[in-house]
C-alpha atoms as a PDB file:
ATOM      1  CA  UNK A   1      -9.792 165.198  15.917  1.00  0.00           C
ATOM      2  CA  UNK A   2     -11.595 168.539  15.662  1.00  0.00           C
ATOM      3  CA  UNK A   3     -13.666 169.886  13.230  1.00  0.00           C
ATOM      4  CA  UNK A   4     -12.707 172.693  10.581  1.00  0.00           C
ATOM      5  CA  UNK A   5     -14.011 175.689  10.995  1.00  0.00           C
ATOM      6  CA  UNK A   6     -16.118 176.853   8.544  1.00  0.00           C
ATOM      7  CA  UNK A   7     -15.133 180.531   6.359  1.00  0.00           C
ATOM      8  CA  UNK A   8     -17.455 182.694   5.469  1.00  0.00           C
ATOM      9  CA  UNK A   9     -18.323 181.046   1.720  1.00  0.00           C
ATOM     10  CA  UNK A  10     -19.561 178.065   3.748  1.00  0.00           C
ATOM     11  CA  UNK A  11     -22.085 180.016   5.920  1.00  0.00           C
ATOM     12  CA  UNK A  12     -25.836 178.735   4.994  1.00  0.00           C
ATOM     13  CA  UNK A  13     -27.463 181.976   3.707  1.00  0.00           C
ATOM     14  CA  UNK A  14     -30.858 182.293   4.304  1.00  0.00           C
ATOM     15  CA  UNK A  15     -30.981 179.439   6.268  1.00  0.00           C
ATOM     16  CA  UNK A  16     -32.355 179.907   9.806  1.00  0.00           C
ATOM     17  CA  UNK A  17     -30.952 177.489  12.278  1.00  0.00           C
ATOM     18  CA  UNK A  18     -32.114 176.469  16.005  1.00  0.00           C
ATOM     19  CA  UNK A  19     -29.464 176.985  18.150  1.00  0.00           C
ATOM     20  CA  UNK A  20     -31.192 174.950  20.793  1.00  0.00           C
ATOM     21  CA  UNK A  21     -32.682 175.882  24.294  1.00  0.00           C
ATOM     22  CA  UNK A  22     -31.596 177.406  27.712  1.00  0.00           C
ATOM     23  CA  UNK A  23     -33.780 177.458  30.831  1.00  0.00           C
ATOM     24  CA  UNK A  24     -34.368 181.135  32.524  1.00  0.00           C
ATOM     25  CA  UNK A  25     -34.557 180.390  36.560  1.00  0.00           C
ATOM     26  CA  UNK A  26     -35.649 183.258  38.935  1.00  0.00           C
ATOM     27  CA  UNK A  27     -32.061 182.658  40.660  1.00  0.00           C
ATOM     28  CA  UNK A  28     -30.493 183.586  37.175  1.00  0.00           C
ATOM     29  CA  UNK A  29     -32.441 186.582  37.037  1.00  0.00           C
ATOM     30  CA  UNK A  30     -31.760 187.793  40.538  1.00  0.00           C
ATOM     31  CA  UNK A  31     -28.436 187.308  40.247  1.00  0.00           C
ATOM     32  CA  UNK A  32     -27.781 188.630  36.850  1.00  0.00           C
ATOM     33  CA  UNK A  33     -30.035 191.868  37.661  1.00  0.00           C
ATOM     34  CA  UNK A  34     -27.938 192.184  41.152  1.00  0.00           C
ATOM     35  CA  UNK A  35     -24.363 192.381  39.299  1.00  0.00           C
ATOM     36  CA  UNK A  36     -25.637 194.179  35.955  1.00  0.00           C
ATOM     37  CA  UNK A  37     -29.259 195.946  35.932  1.00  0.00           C
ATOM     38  CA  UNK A  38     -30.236 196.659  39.738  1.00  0.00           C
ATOM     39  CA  UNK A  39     -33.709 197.720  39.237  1.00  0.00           C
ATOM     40  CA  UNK A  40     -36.540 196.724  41.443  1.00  0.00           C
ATOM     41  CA  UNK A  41     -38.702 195.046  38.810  1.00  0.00           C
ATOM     42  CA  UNK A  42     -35.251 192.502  38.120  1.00  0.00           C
ATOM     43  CA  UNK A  43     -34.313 191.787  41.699  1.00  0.00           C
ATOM     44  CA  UNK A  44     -37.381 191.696  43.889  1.00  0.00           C
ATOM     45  CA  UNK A  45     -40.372 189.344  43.727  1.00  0.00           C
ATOM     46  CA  UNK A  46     -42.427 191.512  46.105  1.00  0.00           C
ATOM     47  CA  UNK A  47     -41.759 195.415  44.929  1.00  0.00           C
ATOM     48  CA  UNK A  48     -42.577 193.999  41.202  1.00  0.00           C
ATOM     49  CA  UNK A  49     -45.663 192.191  42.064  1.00  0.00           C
ATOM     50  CA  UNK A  50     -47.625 195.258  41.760  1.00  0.00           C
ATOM     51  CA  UNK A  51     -45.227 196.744  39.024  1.00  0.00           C
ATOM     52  CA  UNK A  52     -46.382 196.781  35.099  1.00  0.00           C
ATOM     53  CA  UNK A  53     -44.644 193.012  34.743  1.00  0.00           C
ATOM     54  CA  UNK A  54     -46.794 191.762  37.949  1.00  0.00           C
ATOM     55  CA  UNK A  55     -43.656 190.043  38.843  1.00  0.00           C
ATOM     56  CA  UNK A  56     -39.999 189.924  38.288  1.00  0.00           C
ATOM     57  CA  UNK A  57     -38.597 189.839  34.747  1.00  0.00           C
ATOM     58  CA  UNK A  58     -35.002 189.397  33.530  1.00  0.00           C
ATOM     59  CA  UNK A  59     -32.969 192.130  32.575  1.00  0.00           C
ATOM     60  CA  UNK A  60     -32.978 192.879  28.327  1.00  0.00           C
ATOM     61  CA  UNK A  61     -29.391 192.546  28.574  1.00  0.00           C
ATOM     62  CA  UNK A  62     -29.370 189.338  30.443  1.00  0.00           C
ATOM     63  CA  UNK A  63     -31.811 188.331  27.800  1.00  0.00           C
ATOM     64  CA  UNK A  64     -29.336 189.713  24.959  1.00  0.00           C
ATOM     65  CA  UNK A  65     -26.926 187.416  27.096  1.00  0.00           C
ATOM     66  CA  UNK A  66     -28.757 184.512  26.607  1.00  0.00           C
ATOM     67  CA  UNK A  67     -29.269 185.055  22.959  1.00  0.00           C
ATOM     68  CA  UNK A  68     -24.908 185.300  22.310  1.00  0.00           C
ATOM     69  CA  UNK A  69     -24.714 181.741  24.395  1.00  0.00           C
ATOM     70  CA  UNK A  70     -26.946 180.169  22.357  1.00  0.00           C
ATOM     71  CA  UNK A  71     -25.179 181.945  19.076  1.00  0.00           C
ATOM     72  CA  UNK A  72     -22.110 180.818  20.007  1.00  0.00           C
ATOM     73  CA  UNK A  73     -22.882 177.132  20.879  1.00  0.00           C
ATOM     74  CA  UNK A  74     -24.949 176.923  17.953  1.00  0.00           C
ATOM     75  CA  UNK A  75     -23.085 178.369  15.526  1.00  0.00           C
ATOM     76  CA  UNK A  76     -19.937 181.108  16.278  1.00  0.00           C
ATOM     77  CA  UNK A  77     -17.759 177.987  18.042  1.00  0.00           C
ATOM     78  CA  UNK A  78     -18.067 176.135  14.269  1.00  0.00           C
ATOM     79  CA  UNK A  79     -17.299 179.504  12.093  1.00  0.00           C
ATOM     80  CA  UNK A  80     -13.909 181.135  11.667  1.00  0.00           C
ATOM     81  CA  UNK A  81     -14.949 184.071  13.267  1.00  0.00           C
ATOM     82  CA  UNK A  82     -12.444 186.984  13.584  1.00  0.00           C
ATOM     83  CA  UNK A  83     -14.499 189.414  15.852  1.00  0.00           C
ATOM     84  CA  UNK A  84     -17.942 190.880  16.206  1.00  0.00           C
ATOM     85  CA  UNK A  85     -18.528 194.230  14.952  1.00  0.00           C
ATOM     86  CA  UNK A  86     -21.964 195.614  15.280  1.00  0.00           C
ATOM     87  CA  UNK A  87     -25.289 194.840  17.142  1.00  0.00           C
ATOM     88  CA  UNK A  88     -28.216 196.770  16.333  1.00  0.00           C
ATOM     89  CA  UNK A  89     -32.001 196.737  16.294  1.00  0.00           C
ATOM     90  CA  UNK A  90     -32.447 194.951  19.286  1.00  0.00           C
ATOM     91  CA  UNK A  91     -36.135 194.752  20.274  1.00  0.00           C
ATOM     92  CA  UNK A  92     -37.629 192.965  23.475  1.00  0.00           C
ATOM     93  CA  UNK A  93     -41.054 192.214  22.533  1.00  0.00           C
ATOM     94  CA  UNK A  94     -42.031 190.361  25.611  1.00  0.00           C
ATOM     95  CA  UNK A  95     -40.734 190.096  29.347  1.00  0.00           C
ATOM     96  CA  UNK A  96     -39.156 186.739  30.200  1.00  0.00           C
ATOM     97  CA  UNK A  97     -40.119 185.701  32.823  1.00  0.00           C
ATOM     98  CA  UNK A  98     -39.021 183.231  35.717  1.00  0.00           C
ATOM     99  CA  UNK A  99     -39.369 179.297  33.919  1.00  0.00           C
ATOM    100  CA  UNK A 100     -39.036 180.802  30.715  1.00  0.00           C
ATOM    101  CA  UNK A 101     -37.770 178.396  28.259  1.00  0.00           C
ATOM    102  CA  UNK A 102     -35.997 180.222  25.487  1.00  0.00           C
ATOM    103  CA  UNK A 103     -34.778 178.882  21.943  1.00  0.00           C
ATOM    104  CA  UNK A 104     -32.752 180.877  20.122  1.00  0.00           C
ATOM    105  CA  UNK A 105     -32.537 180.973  16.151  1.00  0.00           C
ATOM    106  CA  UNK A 106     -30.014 182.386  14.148  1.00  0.00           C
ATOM    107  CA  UNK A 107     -30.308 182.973   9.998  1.00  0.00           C
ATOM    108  CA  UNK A 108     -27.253 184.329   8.077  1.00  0.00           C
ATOM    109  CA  UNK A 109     -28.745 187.132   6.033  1.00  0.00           C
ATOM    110  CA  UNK A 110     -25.568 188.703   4.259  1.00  0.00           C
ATOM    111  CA  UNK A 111     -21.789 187.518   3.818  1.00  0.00           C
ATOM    112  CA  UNK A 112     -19.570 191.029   2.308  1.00  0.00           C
ATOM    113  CA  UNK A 113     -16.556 190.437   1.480  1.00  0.00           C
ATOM    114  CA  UNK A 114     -14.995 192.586   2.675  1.00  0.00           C
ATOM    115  CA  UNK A 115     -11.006 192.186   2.659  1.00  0.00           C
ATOM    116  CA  UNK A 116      -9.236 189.377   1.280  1.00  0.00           C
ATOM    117  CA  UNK A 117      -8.782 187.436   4.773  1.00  0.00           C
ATOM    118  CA  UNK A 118     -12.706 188.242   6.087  1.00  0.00           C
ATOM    119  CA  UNK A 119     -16.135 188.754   5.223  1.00  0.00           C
ATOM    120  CA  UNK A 120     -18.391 190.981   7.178  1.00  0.00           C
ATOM    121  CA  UNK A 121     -21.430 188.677   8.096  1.00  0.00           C
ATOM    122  CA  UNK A 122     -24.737 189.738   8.741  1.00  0.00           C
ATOM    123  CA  UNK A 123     -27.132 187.743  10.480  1.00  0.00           C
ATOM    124  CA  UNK A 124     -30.318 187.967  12.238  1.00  0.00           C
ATOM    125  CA  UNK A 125     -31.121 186.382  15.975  1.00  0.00           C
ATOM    126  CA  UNK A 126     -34.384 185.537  17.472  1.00  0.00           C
ATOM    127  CA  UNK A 127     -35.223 184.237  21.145  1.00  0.00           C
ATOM    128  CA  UNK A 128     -38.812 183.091  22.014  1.00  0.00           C
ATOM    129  CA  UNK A 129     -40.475 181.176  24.587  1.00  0.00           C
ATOM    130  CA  UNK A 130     -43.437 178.439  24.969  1.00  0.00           C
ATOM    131  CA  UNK A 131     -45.762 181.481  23.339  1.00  0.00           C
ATOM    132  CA  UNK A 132     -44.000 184.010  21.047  1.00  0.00           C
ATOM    133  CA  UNK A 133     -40.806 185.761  19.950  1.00  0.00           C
ATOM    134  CA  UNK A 134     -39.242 187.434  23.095  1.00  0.00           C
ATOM    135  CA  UNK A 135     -36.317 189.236  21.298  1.00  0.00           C
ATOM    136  CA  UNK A 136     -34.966 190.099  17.586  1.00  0.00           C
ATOM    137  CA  UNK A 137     -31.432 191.579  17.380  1.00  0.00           C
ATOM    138  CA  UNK A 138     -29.217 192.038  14.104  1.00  0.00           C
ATOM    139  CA  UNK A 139     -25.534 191.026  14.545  1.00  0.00           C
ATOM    140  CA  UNK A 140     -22.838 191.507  12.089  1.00  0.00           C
ATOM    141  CA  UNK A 141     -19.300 189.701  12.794  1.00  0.00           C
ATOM    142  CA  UNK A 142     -16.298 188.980  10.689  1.00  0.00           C
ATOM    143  CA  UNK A 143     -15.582 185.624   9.534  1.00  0.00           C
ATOM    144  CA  UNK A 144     -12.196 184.351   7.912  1.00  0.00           C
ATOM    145  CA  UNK A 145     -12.564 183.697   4.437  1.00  0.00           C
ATOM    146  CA  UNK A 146     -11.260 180.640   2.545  1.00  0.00           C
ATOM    147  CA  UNK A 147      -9.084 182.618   0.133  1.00  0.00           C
ATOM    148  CA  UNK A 148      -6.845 183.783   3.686  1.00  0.00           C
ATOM    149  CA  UNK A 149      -5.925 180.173   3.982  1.00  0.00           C
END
């Protein structure tokens, strides 16, 4: 049997939740940076050594990547969600770096209702690794309300 989904009254507000972990490998990086964001400090070990990262670091979209996998694992796939609408303020405060262990957090900061069927939800994502917050980004998304139903 699967689960309801939940509508956009049911969202925790204010709540932050842990969306769990995903492993960054130098492979990832290299290949994400060779399909999406070719530059030299992404794809190669020995031009970036020298470089202001002293090494390869992923891409800030393949970080932004990371971030909506985690979102949707750890939250979208159990919300009614119609579509995404915005994202904005995105800030990469630190590199990741090869090994990086990321969690991801999520915290629902605003449901608008905005149409009877949907709400526009506004929530705010974090990624960090072993030592500090990597990345903040502000999503907003619409979410089915009950009253649709």
């Amino acid at each position: 049997m699967t689960a309801r989904l939940l509508f956009a009254e049911e969202l925790p507000i204010g709540r932050t939740l842990d969306l769990g972990r995903y492993a960054v490998s130098e492979q990832e990086i290299l290949e994400f940076s060779r399909q999406w964001d070719p530059q030299a400090f992404h794809l190669d070990p020995k031009a970036s050594a020298p470089g202001f990262f002293g090494g390869i670091v992923a891409s800030g979209l393949h970080t932004l990547s990371v971030f909506q996998r985690l979102a949707v694992l750890g939250a979208y796939r159990h919300w009614d969600i119609v579509a995404g609408r915005t994202i904005r303020e995105v800030q990469f405060l630190r590199p990741v770096r090869p090994g990086a262990v990321l969690q991801g957090f999520l915290t629902v900061q605003l449901v608008e209702n905005t149409r009877p069927d949907r709400a526009l939800v506004t929530k705010i994502g974090q990624l960090a690794d072993q030592e500090s917050v990597t990345m903040t980004v502000e999503v907003e998304a619409y979410v089915r309300r009950r009253a649709a139903t």
